[in-house]
C-alpha atoms as a PDB file:
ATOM      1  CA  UNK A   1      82.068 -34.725   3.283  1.00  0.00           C
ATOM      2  CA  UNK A   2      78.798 -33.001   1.483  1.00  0.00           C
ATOM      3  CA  UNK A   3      75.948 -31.711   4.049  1.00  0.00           C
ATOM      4  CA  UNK A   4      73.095 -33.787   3.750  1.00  0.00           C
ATOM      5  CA  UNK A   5      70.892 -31.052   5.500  1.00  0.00           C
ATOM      6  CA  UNK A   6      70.705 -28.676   3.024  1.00  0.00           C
ATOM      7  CA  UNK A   7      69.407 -31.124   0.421  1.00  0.00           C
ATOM      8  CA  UNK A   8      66.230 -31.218  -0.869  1.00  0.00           C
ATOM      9  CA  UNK A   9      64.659 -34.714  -0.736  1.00  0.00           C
ATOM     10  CA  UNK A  10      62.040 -36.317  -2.982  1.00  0.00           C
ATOM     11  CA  UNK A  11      60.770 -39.702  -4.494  1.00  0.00           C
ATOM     12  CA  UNK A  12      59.718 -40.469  -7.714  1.00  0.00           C
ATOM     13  CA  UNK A  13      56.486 -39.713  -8.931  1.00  0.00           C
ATOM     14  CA  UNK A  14      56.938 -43.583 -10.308  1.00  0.00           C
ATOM     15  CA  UNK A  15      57.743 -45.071  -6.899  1.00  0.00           C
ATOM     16  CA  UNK A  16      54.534 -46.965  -5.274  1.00  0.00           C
ATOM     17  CA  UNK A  17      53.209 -47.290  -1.834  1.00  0.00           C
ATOM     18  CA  UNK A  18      55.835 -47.847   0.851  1.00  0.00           C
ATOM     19  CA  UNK A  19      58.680 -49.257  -1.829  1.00  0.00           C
ATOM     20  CA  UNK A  20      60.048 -45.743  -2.400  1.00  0.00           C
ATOM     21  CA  UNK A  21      63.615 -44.135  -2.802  1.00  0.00           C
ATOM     22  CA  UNK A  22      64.392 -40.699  -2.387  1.00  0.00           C
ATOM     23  CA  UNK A  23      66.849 -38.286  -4.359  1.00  0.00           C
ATOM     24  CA  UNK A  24      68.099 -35.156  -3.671  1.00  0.00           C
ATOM     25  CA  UNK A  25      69.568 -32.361  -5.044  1.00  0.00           C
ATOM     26  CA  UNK A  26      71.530 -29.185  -4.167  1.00  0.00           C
ATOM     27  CA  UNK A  27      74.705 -30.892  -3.156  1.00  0.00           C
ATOM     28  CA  UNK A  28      76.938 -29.379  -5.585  1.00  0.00           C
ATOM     29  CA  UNK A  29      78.641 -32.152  -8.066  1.00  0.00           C
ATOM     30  CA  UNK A  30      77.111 -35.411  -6.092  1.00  0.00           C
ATOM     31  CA  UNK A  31      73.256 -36.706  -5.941  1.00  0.00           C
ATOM     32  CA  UNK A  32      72.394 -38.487  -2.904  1.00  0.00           C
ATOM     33  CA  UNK A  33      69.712 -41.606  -2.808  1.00  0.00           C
ATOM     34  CA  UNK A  34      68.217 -42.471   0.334  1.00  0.00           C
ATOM     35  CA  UNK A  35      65.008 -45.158   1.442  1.00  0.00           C
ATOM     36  CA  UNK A  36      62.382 -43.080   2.127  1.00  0.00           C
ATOM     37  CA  UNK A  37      61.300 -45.144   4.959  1.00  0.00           C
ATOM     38  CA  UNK A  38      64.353 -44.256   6.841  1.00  0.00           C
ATOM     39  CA  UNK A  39      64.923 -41.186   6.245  1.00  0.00           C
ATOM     40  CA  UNK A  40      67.466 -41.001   9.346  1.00  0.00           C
ATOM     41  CA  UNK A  41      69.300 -43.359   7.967  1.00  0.00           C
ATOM     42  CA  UNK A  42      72.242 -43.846   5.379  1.00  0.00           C
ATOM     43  CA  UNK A  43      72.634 -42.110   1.997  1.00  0.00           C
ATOM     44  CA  UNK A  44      74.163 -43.114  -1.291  1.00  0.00           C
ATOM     45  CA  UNK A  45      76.324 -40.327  -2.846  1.00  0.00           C
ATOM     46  CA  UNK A  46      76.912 -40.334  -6.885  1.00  0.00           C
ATOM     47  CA  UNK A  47      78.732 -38.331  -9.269  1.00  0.00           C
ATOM     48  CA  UNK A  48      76.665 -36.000 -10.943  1.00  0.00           C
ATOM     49  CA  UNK A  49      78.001 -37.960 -14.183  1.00  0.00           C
ATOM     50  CA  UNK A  50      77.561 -41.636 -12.565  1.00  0.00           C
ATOM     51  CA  UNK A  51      73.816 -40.192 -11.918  1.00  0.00           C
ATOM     52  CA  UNK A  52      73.492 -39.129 -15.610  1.00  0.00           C
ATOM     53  CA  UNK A  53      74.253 -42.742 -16.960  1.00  0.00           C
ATOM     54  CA  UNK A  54      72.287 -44.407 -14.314  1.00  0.00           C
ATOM     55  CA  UNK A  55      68.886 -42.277 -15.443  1.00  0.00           C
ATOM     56  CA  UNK A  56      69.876 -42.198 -19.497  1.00  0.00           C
ATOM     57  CA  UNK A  57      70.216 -46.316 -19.028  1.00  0.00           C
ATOM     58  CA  UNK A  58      66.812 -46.732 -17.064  1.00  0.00           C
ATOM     59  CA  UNK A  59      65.300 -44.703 -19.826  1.00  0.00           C
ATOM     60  CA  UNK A  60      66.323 -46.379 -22.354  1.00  0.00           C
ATOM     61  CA  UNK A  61      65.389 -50.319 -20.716  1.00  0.00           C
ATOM     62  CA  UNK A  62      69.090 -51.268 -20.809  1.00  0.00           C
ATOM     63  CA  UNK A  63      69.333 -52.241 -17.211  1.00  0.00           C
ATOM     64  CA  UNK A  64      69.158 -56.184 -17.300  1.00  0.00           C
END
C-alpha cells in the first residue's frame, strides 16, 4: 500500500477551469492520478513504466 500523504500533488498546466486531474510524484515506482475536485477522494496508482507509455502516446496524438 504506497502513502498517499507524502505525495506531492499537481495538475497540468494544460488542464482548464474546473475539468482538472492531478498527478503526483514521490511515491517511489508508482504515479498516482487523482480529480482535483475531490481531492479526498480516490486515487489511480500506475507503474512508473505504464505512466511512461501513457505520456509518450499523448505526445505523440496516438490515443484514438
Amino acid at each position: 500500500m504506497n502513502d498517499l500523504t507524502i505525495a506531492r500533488w499537481r495538475k497540468s498546466s494544460r488542464s482548464a477551469e474546473g475539468e482538472c486531474v492531478e498527478v503526483a510524484d514521490r511515491l517511489g515506482a508508482v504515479v498516482g492520478v487523482r480529480d482535483s475536485k475531490d481531492s479526498a477522494g480516490p486515487a489511480l496508482l500506475f507503474g512508473a513504466a505504464q505512466w511512461r507509455c501513457f505520456i509518450e502516446t499523448v505526445k505523440t496524438g496516438q490515443l484514438p
